[in-house]
Structures are given as C-alpha cells and as structure tokens.
PDB file of N, CA and C in Angstrom:
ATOM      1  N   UNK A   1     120.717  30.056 -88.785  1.00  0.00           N
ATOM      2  CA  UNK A   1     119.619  29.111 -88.665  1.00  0.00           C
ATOM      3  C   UNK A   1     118.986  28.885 -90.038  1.00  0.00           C
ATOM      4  N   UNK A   2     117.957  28.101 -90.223  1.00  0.00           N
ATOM      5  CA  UNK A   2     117.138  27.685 -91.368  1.00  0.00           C
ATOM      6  C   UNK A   2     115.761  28.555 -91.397  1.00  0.00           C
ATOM      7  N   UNK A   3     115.035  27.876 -92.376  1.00  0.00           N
ATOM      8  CA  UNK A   3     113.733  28.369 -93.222  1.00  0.00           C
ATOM      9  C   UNK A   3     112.843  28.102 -91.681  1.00  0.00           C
ATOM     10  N   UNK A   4     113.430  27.263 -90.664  1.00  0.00           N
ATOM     11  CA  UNK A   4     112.201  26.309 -89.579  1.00  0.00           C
ATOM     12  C   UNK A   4     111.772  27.847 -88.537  1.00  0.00           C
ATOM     13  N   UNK A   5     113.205  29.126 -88.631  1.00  0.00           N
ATOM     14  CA  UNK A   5     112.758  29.969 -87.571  1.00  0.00           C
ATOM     15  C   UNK A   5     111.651  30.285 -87.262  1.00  0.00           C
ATOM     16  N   UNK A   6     110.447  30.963 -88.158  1.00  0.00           N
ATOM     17  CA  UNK A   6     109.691  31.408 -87.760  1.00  0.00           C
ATOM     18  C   UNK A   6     108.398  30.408 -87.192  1.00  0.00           C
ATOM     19  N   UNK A   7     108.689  29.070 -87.735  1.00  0.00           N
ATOM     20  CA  UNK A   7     108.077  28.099 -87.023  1.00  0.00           C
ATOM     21  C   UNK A   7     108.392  27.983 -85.043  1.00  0.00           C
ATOM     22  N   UNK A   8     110.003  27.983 -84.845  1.00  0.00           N
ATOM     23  CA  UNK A   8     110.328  27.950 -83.645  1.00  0.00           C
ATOM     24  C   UNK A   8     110.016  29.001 -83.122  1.00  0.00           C
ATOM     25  N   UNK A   9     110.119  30.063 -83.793  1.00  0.00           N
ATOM     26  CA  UNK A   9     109.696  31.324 -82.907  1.00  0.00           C
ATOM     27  C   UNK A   9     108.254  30.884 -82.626  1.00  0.00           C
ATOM     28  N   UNK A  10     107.192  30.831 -83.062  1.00  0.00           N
ATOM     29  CA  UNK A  10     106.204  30.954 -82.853  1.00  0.00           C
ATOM     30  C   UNK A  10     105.914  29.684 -81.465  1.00  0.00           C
ATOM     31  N   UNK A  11     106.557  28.521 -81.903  1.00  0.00           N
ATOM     32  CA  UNK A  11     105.911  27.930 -80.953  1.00  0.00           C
ATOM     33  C   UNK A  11     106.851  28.243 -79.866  1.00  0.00           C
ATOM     34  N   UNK A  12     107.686  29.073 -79.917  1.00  0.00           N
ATOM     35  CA  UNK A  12     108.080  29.689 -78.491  1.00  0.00           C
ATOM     36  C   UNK A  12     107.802  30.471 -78.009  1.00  0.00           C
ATOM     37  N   UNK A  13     106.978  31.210 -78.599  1.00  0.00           N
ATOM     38  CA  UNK A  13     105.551  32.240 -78.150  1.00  0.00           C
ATOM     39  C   UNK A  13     104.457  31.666 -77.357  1.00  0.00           C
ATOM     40  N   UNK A  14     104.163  30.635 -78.036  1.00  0.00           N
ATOM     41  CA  UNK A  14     102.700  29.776 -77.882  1.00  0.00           C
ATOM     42  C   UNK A  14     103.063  29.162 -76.302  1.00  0.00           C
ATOM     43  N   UNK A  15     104.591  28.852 -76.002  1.00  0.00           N
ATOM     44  CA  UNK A  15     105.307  28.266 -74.939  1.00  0.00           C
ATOM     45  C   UNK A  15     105.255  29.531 -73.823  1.00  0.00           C
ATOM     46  N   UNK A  16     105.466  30.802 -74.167  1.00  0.00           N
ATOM     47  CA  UNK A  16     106.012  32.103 -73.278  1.00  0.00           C
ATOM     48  C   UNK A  16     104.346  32.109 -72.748  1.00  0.00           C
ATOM     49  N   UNK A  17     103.536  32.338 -73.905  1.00  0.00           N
ATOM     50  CA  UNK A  17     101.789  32.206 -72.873  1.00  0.00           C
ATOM     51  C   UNK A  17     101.214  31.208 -72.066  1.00  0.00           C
ATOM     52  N   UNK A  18     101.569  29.506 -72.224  1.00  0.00           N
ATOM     53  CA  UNK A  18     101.482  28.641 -71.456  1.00  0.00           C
ATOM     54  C   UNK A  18     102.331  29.009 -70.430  1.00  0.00           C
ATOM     55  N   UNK A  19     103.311  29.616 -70.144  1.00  0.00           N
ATOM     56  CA  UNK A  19     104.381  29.520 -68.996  1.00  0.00           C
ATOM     57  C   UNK A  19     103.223  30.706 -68.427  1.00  0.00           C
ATOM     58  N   UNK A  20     103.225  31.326 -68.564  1.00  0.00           N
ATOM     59  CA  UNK A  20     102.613  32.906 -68.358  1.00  0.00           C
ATOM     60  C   UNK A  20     101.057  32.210 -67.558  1.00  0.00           C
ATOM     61  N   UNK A  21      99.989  31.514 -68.426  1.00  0.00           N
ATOM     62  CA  UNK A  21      99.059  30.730 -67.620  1.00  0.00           C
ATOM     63  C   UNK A  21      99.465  29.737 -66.748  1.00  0.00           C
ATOM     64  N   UNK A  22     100.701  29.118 -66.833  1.00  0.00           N
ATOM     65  CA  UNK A  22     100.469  28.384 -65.558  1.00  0.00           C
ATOM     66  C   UNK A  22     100.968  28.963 -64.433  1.00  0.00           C
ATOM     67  N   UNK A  23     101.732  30.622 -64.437  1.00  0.00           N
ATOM     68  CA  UNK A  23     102.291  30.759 -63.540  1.00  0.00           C
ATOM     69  C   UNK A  23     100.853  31.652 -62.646  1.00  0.00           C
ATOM     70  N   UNK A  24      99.430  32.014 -63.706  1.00  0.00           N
ATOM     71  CA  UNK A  24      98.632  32.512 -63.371  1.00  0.00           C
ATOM     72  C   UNK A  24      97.669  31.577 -62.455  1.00  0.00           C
ATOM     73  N   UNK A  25      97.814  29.831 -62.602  1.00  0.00           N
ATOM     74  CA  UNK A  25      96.817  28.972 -62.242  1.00  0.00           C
ATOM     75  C   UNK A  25      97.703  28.825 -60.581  1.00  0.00           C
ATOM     76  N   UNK A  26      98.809  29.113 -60.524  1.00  0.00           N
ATOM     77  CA  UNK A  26      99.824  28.923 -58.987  1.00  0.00           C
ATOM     78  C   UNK A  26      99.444  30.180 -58.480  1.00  0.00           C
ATOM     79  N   UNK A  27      99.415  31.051 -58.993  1.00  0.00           N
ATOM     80  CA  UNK A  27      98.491  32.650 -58.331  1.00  0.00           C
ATOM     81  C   UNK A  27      97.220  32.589 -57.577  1.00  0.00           C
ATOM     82  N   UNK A  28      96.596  31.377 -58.756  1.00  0.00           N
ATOM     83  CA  UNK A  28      94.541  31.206 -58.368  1.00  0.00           C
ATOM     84  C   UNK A  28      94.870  30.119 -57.442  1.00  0.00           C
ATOM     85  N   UNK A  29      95.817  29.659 -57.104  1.00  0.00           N
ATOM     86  CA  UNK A  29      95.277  28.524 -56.909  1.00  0.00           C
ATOM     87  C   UNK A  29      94.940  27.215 -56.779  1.00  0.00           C
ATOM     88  N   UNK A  30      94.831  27.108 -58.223  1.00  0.00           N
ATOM     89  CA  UNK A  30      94.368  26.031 -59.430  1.00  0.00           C
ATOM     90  C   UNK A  30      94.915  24.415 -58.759  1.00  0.00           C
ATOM     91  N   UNK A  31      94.272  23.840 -58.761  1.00  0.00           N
ATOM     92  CA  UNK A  31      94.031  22.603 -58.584  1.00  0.00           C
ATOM     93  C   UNK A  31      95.717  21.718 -58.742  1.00  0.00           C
ATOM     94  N   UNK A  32      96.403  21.307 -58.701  1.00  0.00           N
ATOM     95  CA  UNK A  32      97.769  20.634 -58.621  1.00  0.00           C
ATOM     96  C   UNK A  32      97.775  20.151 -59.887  1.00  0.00           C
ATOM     97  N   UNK A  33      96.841  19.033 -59.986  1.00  0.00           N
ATOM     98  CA  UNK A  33      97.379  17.974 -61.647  1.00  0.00           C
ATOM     99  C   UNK A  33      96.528  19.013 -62.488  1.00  0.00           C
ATOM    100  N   UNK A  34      96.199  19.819 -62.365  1.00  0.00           N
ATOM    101  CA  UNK A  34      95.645  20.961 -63.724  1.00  0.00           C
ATOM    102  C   UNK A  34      97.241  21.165 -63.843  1.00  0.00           C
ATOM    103  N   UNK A  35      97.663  21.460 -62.939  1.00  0.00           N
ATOM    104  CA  UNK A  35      99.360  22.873 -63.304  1.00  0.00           C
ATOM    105  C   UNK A  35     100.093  21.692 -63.463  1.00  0.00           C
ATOM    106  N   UNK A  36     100.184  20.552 -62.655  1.00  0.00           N
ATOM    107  CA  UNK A  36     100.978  19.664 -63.277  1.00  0.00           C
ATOM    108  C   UNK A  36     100.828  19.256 -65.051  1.00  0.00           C
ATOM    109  N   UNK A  37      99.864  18.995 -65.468  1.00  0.00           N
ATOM    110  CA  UNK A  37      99.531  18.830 -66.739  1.00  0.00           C
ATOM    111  C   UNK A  37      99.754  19.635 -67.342  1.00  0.00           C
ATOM    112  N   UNK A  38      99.497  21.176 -66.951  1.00  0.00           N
ATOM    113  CA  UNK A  38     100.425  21.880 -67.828  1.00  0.00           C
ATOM    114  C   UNK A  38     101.884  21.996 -68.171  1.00  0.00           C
ATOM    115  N   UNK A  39     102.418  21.929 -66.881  1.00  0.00           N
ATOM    116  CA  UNK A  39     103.876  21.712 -67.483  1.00  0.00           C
ATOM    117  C   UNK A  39     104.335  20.408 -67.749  1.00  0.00           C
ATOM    118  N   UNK A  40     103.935  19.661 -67.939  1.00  0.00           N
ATOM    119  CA  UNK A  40     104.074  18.383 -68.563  1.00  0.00           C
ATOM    120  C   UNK A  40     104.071  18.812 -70.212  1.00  0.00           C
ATOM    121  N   UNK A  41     103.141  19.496 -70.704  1.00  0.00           N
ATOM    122  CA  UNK A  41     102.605  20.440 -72.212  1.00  0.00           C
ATOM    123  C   UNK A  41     103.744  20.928 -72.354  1.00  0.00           C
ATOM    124  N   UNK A  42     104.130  22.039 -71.221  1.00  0.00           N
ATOM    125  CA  UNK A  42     105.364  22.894 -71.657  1.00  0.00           C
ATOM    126  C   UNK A  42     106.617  21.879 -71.842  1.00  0.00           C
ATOM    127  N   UNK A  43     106.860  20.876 -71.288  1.00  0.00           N
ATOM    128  CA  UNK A  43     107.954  20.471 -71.213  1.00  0.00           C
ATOM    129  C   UNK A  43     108.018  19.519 -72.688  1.00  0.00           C
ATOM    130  N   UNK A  44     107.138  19.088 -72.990  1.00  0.00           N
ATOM    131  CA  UNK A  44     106.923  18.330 -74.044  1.00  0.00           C
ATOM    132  C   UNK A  44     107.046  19.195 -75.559  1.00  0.00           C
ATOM    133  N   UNK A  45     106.560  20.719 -75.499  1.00  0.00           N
ATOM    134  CA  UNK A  45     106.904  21.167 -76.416  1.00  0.00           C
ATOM    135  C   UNK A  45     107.927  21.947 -76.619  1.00  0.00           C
ATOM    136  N   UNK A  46     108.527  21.885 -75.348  1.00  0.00           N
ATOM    137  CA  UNK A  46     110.445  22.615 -75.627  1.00  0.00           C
ATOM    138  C   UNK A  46     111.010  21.229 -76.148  1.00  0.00           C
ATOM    139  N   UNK A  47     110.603  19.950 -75.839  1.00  0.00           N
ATOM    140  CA  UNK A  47     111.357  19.144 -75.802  1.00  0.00           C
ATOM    141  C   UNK A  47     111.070  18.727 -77.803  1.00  0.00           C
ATOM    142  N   UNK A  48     110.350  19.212 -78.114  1.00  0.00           N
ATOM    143  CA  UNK A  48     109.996  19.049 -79.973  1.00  0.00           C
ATOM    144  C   UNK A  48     110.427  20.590 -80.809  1.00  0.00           C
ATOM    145  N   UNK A  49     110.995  21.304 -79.942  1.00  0.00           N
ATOM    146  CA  UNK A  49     111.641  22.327 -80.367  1.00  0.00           C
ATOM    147  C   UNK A  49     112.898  21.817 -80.486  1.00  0.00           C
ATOM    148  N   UNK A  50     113.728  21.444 -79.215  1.00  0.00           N
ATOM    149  CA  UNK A  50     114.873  20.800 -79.071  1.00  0.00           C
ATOM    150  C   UNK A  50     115.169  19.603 -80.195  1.00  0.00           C
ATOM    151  N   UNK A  51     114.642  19.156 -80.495  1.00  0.00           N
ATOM    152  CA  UNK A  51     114.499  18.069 -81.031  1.00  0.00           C
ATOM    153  C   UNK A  51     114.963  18.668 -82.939  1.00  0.00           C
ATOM    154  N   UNK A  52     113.512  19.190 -83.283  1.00  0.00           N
ATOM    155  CA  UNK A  52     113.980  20.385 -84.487  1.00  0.00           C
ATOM    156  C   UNK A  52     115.251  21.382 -84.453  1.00  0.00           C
ATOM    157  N   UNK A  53     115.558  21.714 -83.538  1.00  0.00           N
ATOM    158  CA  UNK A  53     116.985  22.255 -83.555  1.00  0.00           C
ATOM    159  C   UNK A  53     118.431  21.330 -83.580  1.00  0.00           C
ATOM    160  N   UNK A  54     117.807  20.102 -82.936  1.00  0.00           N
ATOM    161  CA  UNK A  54     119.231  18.790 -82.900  1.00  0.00           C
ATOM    162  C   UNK A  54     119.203  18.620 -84.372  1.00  0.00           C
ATOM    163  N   UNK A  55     118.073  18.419 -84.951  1.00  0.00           N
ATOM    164  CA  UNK A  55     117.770  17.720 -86.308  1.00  0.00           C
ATOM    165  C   UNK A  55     118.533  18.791 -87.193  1.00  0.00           C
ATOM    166  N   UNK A  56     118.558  20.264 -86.762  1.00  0.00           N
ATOM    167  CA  UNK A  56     118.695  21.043 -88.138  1.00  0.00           C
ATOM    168  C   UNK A  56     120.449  21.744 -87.721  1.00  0.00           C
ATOM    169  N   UNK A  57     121.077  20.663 -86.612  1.00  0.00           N
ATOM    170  CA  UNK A  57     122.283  21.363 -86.578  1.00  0.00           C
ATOM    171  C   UNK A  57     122.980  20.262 -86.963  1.00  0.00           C
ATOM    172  N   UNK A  58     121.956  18.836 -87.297  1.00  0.00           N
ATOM    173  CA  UNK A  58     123.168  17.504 -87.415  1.00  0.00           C
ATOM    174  C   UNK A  58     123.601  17.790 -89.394  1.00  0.00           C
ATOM    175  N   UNK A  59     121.893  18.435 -89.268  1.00  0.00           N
ATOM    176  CA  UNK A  59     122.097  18.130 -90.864  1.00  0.00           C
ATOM    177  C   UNK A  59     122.561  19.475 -91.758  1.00  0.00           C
ATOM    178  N   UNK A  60     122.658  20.518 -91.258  1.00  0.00           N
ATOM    179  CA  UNK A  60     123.564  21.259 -91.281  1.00  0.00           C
ATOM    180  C   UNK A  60     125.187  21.667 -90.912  1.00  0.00           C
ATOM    181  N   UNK A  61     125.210  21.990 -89.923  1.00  0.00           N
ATOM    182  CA  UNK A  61     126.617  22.428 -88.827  1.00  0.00           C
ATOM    183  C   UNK A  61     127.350  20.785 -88.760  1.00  0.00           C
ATOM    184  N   UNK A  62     126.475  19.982 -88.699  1.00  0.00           N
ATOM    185  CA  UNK A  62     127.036  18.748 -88.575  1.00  0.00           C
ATOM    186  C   UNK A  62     128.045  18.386 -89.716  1.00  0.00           C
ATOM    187  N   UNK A  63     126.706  17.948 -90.611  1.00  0.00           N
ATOM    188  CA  UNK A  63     127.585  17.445 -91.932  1.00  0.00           C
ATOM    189  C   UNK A  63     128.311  18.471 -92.625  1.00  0.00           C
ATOM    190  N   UNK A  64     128.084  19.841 -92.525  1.00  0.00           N
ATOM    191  CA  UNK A  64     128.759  20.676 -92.999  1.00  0.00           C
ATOM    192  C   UNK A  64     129.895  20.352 -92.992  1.00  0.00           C
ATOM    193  N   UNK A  65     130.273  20.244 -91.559  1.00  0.00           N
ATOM    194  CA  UNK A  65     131.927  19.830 -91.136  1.00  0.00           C
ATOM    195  C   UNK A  65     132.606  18.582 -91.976  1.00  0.00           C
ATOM    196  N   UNK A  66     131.444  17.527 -91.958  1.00  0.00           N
ATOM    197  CA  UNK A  66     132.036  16.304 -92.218  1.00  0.00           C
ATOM    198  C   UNK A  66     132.429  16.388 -93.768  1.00  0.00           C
ATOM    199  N   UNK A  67     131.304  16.976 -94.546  1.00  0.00           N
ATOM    200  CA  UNK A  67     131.489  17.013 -96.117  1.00  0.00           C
ATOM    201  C   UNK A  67     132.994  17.871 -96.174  1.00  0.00           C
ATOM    202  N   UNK A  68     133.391  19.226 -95.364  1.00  0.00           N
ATOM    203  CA  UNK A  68     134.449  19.702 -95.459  1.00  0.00           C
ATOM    204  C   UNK A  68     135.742  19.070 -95.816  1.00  0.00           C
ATOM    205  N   UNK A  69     135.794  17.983 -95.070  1.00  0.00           N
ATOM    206  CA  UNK A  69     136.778  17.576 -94.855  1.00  0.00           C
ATOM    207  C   UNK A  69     138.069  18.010 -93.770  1.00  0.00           C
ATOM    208  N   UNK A  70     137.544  18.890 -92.631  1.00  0.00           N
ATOM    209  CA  UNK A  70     138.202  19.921 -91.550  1.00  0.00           C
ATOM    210  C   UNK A  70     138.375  18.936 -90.935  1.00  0.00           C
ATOM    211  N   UNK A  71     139.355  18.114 -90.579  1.00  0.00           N
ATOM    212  CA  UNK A  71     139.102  17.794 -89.035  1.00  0.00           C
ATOM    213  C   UNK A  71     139.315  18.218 -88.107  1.00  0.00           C
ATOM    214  N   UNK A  72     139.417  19.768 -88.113  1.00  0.00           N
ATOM    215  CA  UNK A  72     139.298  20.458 -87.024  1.00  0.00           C
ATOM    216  C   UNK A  72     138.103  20.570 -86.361  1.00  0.00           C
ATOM    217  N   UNK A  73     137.641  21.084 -87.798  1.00  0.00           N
ATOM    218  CA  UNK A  73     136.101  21.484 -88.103  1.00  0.00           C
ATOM    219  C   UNK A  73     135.073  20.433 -87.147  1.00  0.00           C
ATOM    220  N   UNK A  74     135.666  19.405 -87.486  1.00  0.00           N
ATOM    221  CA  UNK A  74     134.739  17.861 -87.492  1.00  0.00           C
ATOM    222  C   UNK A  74     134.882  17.618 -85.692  1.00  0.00           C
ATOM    223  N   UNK A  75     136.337  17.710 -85.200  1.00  0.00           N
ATOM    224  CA  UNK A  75     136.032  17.258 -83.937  1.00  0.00           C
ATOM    225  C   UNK A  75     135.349  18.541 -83.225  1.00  0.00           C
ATOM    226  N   UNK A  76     135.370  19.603 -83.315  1.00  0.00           N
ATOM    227  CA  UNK A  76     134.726  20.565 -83.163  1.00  0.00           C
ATOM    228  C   UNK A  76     132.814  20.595 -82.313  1.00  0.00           C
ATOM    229  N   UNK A  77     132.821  20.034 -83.872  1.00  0.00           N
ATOM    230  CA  UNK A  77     131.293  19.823 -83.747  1.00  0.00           C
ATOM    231  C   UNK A  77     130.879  18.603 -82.945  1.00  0.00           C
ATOM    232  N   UNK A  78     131.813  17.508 -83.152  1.00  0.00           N
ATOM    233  CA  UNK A  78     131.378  16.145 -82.137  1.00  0.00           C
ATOM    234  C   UNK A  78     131.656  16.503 -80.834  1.00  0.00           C
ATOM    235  N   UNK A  79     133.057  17.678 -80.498  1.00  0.00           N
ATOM    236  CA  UNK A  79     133.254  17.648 -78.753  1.00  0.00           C
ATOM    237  C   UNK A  79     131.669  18.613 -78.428  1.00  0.00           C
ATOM    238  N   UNK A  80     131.365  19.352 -79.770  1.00  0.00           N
ATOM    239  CA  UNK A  80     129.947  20.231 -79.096  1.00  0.00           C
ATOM    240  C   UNK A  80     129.030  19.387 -78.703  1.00  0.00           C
ATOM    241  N   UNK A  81     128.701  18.572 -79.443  1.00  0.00           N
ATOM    242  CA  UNK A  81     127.478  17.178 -79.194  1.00  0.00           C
ATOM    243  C   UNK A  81     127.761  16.301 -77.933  1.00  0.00           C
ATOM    244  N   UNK A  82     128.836  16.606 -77.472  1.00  0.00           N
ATOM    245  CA  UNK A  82     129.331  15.962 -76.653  1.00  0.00           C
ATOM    246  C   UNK A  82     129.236  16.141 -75.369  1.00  0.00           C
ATOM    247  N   UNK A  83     129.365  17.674 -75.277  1.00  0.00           N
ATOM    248  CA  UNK A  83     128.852  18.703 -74.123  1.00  0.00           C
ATOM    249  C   UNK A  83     127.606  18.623 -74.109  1.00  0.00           C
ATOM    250  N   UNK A  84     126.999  18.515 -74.964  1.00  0.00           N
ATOM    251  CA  UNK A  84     125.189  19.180 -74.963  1.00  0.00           C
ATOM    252  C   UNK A  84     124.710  17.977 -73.913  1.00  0.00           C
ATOM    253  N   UNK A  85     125.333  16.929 -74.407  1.00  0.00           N
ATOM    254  CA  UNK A  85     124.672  15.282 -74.180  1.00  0.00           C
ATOM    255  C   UNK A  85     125.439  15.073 -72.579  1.00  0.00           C
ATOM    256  N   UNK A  86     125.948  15.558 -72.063  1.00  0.00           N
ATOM    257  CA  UNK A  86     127.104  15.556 -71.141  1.00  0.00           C
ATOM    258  C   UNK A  86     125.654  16.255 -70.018  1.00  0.00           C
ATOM    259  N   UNK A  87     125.591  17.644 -70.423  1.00  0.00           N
ATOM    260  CA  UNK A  87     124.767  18.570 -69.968  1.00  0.00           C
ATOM    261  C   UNK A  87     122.899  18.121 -69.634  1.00  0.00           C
ATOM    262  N   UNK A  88     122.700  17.296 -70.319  1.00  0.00           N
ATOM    263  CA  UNK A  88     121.683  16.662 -70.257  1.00  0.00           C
ATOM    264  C   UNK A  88     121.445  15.544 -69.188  1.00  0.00           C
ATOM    265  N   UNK A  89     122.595  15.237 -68.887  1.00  0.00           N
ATOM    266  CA  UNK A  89     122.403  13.810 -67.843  1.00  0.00           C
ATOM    267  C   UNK A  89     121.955  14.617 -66.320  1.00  0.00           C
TER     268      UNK A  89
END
C-alpha cells in the first residue's frame, strides 16, 4: 500500500465506532431515520475509502503493469478490475 494507510486506517476506526453506535441506537431503540441516517454516513464513508483505494491501485498496480510492458502483467490487472466491477452490480 501507500503513504494514504494511516489515513484509511483511521477513518476505518472512526467507521468501526459509528457501526458500534448505530448498532447501540437498534439496542435503545432509537428512532428509524436517526439509524437510517446513520448508515447512510457509514455507507458514504466506506464508499470514499473505496474510492481512495480504486484511485491508489489505478495509479499504482495499474500503471505499474502498463509502464512494464507485461502483458501478462497488464491483462492481469484489467481481468482484476473486471471482477471488482462485475462484483459490484
């Protein structure tokens, strides 16, 4: 990985205590669009984690391959992008 880890770690901390409170507001209780709104939060900030990790594997692992000149290397990495995006639908 890159210099971004301890950034992702953290906000996947900040993510493990929101999960942790909203699973405490379904314990109390708590009102529906409170817990809905929260995981709307959670989902929004895995989804800018995800996002920083697409960004730092195109421009790494990605072009790595391509500058190589592997085309092993190269279809490699596109059948991976391929799955991820496959996996997503």
């Amino acid at each position: 990985m890159t210099e971004h880890d301890p950034k992702l770690v953290n906000r996947l901390n900040r993510i493990e205590g929101q999960v942790r409170g909203i699973s405490r507001m379904v314990a109390d209780g708590r009102y529906c669009i409170d817990i809905l709104t929260q995981l709307q939060a959670v989902r929004a900030a895995l989804g800018k984690i995800e996002t920083a990790l697409l960004q730092d594997h195109l421009g790494k692992c990605v072009k790595g391959a391509i500058t190589s000149g592997d085309a092993k290397d190269q279809r490699a990495k596109v059948n991976e992008l391929i799955q991820l995006l496959e996996r997503s639908r």
